[in-house]
C-alpha atoms as a PDB file:
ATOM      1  CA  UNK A   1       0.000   0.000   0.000  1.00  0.00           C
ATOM      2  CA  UNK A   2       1.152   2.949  -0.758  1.00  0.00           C
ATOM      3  CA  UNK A   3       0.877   6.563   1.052  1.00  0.00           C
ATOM      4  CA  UNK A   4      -0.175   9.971  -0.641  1.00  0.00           C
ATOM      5  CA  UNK A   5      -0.031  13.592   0.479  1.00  0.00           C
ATOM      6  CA  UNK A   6      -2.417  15.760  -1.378  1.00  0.00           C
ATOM      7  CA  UNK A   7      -2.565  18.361   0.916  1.00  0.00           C
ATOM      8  CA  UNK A   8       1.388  18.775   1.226  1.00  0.00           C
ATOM      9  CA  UNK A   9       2.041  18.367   4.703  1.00  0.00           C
ATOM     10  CA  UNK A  10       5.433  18.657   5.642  1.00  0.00           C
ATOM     11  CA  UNK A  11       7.363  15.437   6.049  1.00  0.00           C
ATOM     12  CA  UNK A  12       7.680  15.595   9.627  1.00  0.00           C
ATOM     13  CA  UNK A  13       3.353  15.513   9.744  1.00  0.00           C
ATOM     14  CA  UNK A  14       3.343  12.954   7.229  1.00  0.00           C
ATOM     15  CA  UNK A  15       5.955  10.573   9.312  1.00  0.00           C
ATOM     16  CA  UNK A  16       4.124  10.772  12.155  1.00  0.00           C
ATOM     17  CA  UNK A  17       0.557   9.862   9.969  1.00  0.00           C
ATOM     18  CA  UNK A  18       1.809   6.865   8.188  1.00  0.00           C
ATOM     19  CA  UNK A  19       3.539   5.531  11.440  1.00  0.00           C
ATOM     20  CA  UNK A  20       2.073   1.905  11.742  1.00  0.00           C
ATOM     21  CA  UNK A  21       3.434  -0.173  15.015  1.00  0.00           C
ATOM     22  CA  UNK A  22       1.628  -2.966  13.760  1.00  0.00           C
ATOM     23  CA  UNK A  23       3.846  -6.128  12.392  1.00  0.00           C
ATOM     24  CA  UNK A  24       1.668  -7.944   9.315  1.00  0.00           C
ATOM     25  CA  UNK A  25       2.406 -11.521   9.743  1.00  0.00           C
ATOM     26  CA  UNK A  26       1.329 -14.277   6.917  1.00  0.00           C
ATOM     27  CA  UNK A  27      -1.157 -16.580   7.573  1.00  0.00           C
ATOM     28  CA  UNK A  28      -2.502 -14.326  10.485  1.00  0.00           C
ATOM     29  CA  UNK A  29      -6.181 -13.247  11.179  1.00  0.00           C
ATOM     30  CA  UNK A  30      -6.472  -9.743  13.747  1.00  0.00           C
ATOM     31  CA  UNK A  31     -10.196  -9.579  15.493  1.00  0.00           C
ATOM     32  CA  UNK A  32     -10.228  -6.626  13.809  1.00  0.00           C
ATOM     33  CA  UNK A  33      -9.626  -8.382  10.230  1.00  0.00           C
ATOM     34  CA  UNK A  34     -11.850 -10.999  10.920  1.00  0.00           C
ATOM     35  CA  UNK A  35     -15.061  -8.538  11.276  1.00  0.00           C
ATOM     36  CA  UNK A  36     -14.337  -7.005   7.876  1.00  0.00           C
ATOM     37  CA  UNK A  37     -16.831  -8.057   4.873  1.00  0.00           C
ATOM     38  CA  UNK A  38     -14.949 -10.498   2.857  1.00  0.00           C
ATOM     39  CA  UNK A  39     -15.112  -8.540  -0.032  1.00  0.00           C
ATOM     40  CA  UNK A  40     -12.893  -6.048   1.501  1.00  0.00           C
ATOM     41  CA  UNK A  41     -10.848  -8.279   2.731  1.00  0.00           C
ATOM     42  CA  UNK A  42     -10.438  -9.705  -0.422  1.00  0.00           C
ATOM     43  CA  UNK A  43      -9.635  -6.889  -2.692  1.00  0.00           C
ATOM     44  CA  UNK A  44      -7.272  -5.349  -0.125  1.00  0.00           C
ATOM     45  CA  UNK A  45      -5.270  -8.567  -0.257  1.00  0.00           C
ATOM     46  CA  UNK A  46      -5.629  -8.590  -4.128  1.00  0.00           C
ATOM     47  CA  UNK A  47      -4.746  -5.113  -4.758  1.00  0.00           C
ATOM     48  CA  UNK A  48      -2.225  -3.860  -1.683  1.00  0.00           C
ATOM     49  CA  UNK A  49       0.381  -3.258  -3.977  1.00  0.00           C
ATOM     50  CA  UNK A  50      -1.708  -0.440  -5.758  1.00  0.00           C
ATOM     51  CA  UNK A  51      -3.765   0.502  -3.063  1.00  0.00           C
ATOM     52  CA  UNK A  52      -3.284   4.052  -2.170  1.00  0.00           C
ATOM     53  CA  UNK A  53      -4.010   6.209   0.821  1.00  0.00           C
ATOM     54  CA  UNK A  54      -3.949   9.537   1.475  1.00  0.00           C
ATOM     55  CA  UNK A  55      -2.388  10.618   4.562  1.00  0.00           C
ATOM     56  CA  UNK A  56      -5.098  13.065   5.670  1.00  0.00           C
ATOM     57  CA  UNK A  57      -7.413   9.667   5.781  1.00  0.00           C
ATOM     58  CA  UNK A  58      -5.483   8.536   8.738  1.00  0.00           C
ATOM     59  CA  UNK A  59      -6.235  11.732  11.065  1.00  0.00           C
ATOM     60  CA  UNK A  60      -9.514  10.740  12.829  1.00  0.00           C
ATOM     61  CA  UNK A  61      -7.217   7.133  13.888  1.00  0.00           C
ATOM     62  CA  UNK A  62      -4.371   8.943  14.698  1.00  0.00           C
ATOM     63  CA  UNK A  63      -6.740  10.529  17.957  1.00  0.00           C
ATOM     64  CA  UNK A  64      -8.038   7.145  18.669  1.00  0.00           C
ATOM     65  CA  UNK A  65      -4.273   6.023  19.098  1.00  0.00           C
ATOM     66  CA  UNK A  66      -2.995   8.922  21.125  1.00  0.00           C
ATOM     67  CA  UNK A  67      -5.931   7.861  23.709  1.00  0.00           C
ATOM     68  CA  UNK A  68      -4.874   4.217  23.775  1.00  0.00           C
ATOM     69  CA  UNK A  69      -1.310   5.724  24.539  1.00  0.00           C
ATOM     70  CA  UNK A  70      -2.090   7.965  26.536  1.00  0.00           C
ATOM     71  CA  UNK A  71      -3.862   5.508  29.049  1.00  0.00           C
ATOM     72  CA  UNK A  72      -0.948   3.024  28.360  1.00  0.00           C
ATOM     73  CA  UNK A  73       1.444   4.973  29.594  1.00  0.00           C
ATOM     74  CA  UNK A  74      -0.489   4.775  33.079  1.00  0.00           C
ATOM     75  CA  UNK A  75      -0.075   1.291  34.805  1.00  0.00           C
ATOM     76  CA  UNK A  76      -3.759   1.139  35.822  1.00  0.00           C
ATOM     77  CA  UNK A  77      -4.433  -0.562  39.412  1.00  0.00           C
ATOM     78  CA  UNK A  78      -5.060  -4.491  39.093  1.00  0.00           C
ATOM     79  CA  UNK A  79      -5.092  -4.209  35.113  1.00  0.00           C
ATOM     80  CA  UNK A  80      -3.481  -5.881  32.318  1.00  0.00           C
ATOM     81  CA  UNK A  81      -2.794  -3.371  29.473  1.00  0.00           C
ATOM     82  CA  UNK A  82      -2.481  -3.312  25.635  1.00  0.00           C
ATOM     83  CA  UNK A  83      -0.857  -6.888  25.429  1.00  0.00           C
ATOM     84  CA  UNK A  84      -1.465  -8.927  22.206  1.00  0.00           C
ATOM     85  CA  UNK A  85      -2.758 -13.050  22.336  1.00  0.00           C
ATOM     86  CA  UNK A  86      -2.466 -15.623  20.149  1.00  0.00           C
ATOM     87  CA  UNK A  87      -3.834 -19.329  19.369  1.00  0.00           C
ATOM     88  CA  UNK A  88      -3.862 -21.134  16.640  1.00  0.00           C
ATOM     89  CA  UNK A  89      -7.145 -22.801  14.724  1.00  0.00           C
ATOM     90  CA  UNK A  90      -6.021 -25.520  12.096  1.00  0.00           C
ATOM     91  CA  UNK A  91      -3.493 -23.764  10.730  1.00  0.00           C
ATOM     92  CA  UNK A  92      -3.875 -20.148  11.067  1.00  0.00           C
ATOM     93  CA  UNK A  93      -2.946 -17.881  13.467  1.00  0.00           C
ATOM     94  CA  UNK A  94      -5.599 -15.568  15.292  1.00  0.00           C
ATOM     95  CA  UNK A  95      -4.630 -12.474  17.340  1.00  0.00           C
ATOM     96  CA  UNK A  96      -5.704 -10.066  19.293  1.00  0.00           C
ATOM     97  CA  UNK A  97      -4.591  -7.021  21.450  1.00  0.00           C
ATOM     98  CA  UNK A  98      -6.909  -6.011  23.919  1.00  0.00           C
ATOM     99  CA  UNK A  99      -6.827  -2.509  25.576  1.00  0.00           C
ATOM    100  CA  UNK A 100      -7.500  -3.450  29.320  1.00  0.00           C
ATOM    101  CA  UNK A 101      -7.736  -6.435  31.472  1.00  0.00           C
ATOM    102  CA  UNK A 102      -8.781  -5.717  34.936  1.00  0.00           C
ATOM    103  CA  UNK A 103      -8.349  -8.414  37.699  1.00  0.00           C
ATOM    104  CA  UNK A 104     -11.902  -7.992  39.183  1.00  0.00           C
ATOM    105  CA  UNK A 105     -11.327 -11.093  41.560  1.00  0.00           C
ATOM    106  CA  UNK A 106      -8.724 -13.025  42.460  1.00  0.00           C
ATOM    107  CA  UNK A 107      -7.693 -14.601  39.088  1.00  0.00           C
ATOM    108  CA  UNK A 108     -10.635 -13.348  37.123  1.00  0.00           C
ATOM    109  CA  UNK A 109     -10.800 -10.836  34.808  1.00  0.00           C
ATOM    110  CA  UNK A 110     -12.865  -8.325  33.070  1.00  0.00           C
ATOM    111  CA  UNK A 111     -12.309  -7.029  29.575  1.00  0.00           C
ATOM    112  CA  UNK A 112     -12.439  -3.452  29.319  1.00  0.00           C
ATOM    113  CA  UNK A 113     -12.302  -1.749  25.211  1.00  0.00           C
ATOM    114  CA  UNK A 114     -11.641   1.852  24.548  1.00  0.00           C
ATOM    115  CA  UNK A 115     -13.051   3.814  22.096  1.00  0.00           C
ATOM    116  CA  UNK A 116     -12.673   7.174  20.713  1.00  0.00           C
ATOM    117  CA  UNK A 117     -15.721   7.587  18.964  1.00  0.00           C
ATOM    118  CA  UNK A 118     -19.116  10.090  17.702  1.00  0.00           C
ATOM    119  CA  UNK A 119     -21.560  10.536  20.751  1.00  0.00           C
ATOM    120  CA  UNK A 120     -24.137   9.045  17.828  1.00  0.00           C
ATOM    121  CA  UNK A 121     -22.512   5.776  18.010  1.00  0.00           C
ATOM    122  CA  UNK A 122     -23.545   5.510  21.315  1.00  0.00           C
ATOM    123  CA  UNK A 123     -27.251   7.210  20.860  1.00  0.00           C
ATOM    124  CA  UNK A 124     -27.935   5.121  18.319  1.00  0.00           C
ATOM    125  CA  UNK A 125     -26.140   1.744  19.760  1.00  0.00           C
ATOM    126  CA  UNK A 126     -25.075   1.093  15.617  1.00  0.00           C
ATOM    127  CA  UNK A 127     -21.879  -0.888  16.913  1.00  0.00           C
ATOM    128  CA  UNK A 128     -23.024  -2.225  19.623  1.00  0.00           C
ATOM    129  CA  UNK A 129     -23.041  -6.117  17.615  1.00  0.00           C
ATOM    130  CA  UNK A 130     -19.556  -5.391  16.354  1.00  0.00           C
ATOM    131  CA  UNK A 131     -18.212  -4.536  19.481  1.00  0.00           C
ATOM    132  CA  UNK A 132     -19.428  -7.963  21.019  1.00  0.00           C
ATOM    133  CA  UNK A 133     -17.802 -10.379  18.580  1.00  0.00           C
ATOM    134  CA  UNK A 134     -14.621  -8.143  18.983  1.00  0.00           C
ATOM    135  CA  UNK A 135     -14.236  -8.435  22.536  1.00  0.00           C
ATOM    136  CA  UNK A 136     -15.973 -11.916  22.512  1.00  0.00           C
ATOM    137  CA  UNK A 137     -12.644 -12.713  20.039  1.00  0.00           C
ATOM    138  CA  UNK A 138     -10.567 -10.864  22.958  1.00  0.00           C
ATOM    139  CA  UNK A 139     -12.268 -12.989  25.820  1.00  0.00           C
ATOM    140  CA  UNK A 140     -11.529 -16.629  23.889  1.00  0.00           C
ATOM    141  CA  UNK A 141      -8.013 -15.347  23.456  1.00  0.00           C
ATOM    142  CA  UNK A 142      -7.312 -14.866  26.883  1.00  0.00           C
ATOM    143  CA  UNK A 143      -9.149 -18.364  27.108  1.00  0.00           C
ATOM    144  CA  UNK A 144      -6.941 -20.083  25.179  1.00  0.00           C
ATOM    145  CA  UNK A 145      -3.869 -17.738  27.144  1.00  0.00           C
ATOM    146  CA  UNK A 146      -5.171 -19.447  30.379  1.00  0.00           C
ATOM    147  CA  UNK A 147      -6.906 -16.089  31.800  1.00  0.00           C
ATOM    148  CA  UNK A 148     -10.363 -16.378  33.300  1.00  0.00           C
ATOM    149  CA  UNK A 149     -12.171 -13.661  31.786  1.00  0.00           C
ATOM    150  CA  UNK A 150     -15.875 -12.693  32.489  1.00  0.00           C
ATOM    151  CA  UNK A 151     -18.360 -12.783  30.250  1.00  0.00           C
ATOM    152  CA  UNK A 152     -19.412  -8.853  30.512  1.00  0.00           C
ATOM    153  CA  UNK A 153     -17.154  -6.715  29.586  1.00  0.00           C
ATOM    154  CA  UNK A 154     -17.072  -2.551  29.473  1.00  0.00           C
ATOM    155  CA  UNK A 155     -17.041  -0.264  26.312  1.00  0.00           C
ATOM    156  CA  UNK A 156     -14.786   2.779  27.700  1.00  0.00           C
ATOM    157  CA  UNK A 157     -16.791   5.286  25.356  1.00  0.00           C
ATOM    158  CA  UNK A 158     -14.325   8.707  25.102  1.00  0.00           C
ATOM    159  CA  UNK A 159     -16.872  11.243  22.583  1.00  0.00           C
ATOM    160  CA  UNK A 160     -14.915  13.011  20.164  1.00  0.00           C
ATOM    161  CA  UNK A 161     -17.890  15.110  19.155  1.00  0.00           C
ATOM    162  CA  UNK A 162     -19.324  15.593  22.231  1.00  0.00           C
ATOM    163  CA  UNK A 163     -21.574  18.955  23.496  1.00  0.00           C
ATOM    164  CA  UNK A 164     -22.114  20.535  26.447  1.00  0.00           C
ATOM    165  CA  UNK A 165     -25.003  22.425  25.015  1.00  0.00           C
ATOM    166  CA  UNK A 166     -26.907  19.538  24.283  1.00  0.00           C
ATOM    167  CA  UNK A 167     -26.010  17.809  27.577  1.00  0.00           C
ATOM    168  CA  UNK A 168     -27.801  20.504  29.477  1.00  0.00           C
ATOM    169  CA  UNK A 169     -31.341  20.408  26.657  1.00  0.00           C
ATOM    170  CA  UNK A 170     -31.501  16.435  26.189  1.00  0.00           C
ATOM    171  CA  UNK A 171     -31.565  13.960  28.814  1.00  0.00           C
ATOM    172  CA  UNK A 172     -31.445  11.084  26.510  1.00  0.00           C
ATOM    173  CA  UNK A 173     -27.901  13.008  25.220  1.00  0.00           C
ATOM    174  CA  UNK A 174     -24.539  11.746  27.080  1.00  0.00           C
ATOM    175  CA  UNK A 175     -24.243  13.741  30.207  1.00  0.00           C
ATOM    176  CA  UNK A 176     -20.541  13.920  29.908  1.00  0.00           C
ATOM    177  CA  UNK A 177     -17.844  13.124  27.691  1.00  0.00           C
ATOM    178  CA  UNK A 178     -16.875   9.488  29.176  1.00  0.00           C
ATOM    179  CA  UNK A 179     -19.461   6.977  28.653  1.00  0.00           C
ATOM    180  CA  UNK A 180     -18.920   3.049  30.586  1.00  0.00           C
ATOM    181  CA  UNK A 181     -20.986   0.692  28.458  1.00  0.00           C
ATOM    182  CA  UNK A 182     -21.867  -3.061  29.587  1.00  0.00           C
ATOM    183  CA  UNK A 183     -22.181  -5.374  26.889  1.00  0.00           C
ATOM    184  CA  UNK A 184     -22.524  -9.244  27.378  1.00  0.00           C
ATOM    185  CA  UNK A 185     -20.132 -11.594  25.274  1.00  0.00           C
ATOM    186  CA  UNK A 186     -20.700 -14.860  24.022  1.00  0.00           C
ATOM    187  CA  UNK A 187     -19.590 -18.300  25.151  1.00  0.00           C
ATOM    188  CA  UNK A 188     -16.288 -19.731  24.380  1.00  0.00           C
ATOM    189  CA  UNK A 189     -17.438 -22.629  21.764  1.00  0.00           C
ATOM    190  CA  UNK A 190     -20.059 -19.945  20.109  1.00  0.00           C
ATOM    191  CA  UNK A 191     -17.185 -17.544  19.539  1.00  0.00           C
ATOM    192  CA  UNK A 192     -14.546 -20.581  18.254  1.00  0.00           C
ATOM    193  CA  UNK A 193     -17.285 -21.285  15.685  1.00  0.00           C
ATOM    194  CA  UNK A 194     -17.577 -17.762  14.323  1.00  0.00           C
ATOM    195  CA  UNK A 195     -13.922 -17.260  14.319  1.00  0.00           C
ATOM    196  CA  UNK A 196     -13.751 -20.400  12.281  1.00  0.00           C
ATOM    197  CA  UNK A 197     -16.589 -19.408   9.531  1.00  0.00           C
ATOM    198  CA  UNK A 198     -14.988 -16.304   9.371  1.00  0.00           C
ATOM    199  CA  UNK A 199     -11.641 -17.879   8.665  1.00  0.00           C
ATOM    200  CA  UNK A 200     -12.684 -20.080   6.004  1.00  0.00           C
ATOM    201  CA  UNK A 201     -15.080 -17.418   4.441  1.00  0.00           C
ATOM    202  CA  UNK A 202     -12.169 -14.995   4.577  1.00  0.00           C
ATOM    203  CA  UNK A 203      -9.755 -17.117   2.688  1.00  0.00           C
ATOM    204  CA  UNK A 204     -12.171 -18.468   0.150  1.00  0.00           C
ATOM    205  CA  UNK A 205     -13.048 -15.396  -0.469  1.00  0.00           C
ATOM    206  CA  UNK A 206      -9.468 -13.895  -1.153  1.00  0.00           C
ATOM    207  CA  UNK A 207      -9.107 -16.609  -3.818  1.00  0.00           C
ATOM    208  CA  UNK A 208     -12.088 -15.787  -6.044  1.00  0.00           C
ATOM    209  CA  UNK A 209     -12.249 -14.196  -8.824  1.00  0.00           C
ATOM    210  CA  UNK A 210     -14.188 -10.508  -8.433  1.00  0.00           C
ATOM    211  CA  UNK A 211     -17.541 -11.583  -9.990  1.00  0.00           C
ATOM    212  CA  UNK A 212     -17.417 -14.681  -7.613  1.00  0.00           C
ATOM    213  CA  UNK A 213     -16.666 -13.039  -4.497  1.00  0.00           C
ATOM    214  CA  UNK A 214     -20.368 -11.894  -2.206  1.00  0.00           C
ATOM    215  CA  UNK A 215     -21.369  -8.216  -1.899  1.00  0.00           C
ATOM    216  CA  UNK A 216     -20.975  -6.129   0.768  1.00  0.00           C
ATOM    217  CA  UNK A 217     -24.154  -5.929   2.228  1.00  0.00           C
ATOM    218  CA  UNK A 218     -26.384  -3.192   3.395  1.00  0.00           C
ATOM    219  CA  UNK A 219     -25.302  -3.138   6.903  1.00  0.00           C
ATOM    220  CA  UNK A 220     -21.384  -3.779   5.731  1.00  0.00           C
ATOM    221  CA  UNK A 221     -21.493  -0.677   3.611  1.00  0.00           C
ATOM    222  CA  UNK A 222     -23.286   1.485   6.450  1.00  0.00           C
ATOM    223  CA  UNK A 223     -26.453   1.828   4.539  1.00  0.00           C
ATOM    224  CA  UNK A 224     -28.460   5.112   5.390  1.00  0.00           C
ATOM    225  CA  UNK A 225     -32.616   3.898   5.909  1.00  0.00           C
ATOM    226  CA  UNK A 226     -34.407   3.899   2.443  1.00  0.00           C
ATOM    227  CA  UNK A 227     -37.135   5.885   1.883  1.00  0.00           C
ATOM    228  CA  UNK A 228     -40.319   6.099  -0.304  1.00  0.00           C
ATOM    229  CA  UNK A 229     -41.406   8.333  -3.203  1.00  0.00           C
ATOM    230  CA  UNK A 230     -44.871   8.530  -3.711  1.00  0.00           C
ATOM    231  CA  UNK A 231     -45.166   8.339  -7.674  1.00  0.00           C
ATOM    232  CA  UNK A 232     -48.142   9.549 -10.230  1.00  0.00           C
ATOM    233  CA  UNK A 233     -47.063   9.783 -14.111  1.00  0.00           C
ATOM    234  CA  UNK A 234     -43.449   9.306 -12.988  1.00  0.00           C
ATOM    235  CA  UNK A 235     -42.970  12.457 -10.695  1.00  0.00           C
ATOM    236  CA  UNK A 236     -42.826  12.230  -7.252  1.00  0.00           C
ATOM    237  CA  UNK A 237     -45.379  13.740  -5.663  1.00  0.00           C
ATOM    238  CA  UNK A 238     -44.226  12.872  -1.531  1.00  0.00           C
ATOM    239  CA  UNK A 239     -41.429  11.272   0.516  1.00  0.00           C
ATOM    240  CA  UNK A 240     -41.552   9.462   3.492  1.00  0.00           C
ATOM    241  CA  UNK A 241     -38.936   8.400   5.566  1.00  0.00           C
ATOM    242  CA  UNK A 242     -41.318   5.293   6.792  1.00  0.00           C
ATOM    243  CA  UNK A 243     -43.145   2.760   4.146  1.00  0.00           C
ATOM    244  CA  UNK A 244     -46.603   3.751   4.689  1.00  0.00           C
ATOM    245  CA  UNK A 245     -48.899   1.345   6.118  1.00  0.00           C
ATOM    246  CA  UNK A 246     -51.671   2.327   4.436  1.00  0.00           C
ATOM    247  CA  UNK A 247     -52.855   0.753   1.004  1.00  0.00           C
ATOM    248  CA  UNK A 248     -52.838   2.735  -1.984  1.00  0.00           C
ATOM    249  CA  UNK A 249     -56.360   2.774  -3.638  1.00  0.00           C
ATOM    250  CA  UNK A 250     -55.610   5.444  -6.060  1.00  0.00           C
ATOM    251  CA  UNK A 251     -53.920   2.986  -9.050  1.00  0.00           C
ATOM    252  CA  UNK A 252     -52.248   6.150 -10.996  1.00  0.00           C
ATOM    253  CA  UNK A 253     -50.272   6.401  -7.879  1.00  0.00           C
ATOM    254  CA  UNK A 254     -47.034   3.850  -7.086  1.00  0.00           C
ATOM    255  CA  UNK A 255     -44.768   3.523  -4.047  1.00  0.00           C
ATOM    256  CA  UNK A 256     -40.863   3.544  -4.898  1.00  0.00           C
ATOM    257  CA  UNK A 257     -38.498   2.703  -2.310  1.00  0.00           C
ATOM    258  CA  UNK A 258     -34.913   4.147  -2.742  1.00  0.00           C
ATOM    259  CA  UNK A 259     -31.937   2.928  -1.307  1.00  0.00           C
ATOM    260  CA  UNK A 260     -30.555   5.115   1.307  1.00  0.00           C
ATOM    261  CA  UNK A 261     -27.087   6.363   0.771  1.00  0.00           C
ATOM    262  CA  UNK A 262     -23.656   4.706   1.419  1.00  0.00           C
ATOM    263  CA  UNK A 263     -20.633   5.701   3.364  1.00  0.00           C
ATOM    264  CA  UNK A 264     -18.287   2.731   3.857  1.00  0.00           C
ATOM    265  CA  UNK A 265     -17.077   3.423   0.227  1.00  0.00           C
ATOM    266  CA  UNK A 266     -15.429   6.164   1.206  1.00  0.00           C
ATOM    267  CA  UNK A 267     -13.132   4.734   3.643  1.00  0.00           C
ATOM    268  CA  UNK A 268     -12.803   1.513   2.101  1.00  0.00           C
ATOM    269  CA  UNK A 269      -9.108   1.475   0.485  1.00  0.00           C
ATOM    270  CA  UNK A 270      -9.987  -1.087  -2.112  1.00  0.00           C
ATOM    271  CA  UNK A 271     -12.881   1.005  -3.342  1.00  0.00           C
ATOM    272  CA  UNK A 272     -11.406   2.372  -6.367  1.00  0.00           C
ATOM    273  CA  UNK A 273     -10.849  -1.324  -7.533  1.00  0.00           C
ATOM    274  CA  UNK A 274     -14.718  -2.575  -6.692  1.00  0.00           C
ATOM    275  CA  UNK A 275     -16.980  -3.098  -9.457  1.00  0.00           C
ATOM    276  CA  UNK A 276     -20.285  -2.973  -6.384  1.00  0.00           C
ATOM    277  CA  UNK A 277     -18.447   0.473  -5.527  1.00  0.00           C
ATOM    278  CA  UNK A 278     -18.260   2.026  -8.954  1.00  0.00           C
ATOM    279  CA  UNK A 279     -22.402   0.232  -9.232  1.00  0.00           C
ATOM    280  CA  UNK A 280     -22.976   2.441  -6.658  1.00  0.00           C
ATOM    281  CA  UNK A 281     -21.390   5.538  -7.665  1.00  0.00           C
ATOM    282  CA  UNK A 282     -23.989   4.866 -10.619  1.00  0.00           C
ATOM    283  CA  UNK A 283     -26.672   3.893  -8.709  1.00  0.00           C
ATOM    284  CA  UNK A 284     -26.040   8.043  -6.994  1.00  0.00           C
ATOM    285  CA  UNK A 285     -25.907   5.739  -3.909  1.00  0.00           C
ATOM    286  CA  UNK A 286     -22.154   6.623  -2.821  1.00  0.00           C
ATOM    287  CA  UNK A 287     -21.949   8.979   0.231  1.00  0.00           C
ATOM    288  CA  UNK A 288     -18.840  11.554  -0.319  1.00  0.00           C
ATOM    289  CA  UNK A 289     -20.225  13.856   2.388  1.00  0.00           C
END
């Protein structure tokens, strides 16, 4: 992969942006990799050697890492910090490195996950599924490291678009800036079953040709809702966010749905090789906002 700088930052900026601590090892699935869809898995692996990034796409992560080192630097009372796991599963290596373990009881442990993210993540709970099989991956790592670790776990939620103004006019809003989430993980033998599918499903995928390969789905490509045009003689004559419940009687009229917009294309660094991407772009479905 290669890095760009379209916005000429000088090169001491642009060091410190495409600074990656993180050793790529062969054979070697991350939690992280194992959540992506396969299709971007796939064309990543395909394409890496033309793949290019800009280095003002790597901003947003560069605060998320300056909080994980920021805490890091603190040895945290009773906790086990920022230390990666392995095991093996036939023969491929998964790994993790989990942000916080804290000794809760005497040889038992709780995972704890920090995340820099928008205060809508958290409003909306859109993650929420994601960040279970992540730290369910974490908690059958630590498993198969010999560490007890409980099934609930805590989301350290740090908002990086947080306001006071609408702390103090919406109750439902985030009263501060920290938010402690409890999320429940899944078993041990439920979570060594998904990592498996996604292994295989991963590396099948990677070998397929592009027209072979499955679509990112709705939710993978962070689908907005659809809505619904209300059609007579081919103009639209309302929109509703909701499909209305009611039956048309009228038969001049029609109901269209339309596909809400797309934003995973954006940040997806295989994009510019994905024929479902460019469909999109088409389609007026890609999200550049």
């Amino acid at each position: 992969m290669k890095y760009t700088n379209k916005h000429n930052f000088p090169d001491y900026v642009v060091q410190w942006l495409k600074f990656d601590e993180y050793d790529y090892e062969p054979n070697t699935f991350s939690a992280t990799t194992l959540l992506q869809p396969p299709k971007v898995y796939a064309l990543k692996k395909q394409y890496y050697d033309q793949i290019e990034t800009d280095v003002s796409d790597v901003i947003a992560s560069r605060y998320g890492t300056a909080i994980h080192d920021s805490i890091e630097k603190i040895k945290l009372t009773n906790c086990l910090q920022e230390q990666r796991l392995r095991t093996k599963i036939a023969d491929k290596v998964i790994t993790g490195k989990f942000d916080i373990m804290k000794e809760v009881e005497k040889g038992i442990y709780r995972l704890i996950d920090v995340k820099s993210t928008s205060v809508w993540t958290f409003v909306f709970g859109s993650k929420e599924e994601d960040y279970i099989k992540q730290l369910s991956i974490y908690r059958f790592l630590g498993h198969m490291n010999g560490y007890k670790v409980q099934e609930e776990a805590e989301i350290f939620m740090i908002f990086t678009d947080w306001s006071a103004k609408k702390s103090r006019t919406d109750p439902e809003y985030p009263q501060t800036r920290i938010k402690i989430v409890k999320i429940r993980l899944w078993g041990i033998e439920k979570t060594r079953e998904f990592i498996t599918e996604r292994v295989n499903l991963l590396s099948k995928t990677s070998e397929m040709k592009q027209e072979d390969m499955p679509e990112c789905t709705e939710k993978d490509l962070w689908a907005m809702k659809p809505t619904y045009n209300l059609m007579r003689d081919n103009r639209t004559i309302a929109t509703y966010k909701r499909k209305p419940t009611r039956i048309l009687s009228d038969s001049s009229l029609k109901l269209v749905e339309v596909k809400g917009k797309v934003k995973r294309c954006k940040y997806c660094p295989a994009s510019k090789f994905c024929d479902q991407c460019k469909r999109l772009i088409k389609e007026m479905r890609y999200d550049d906002e």
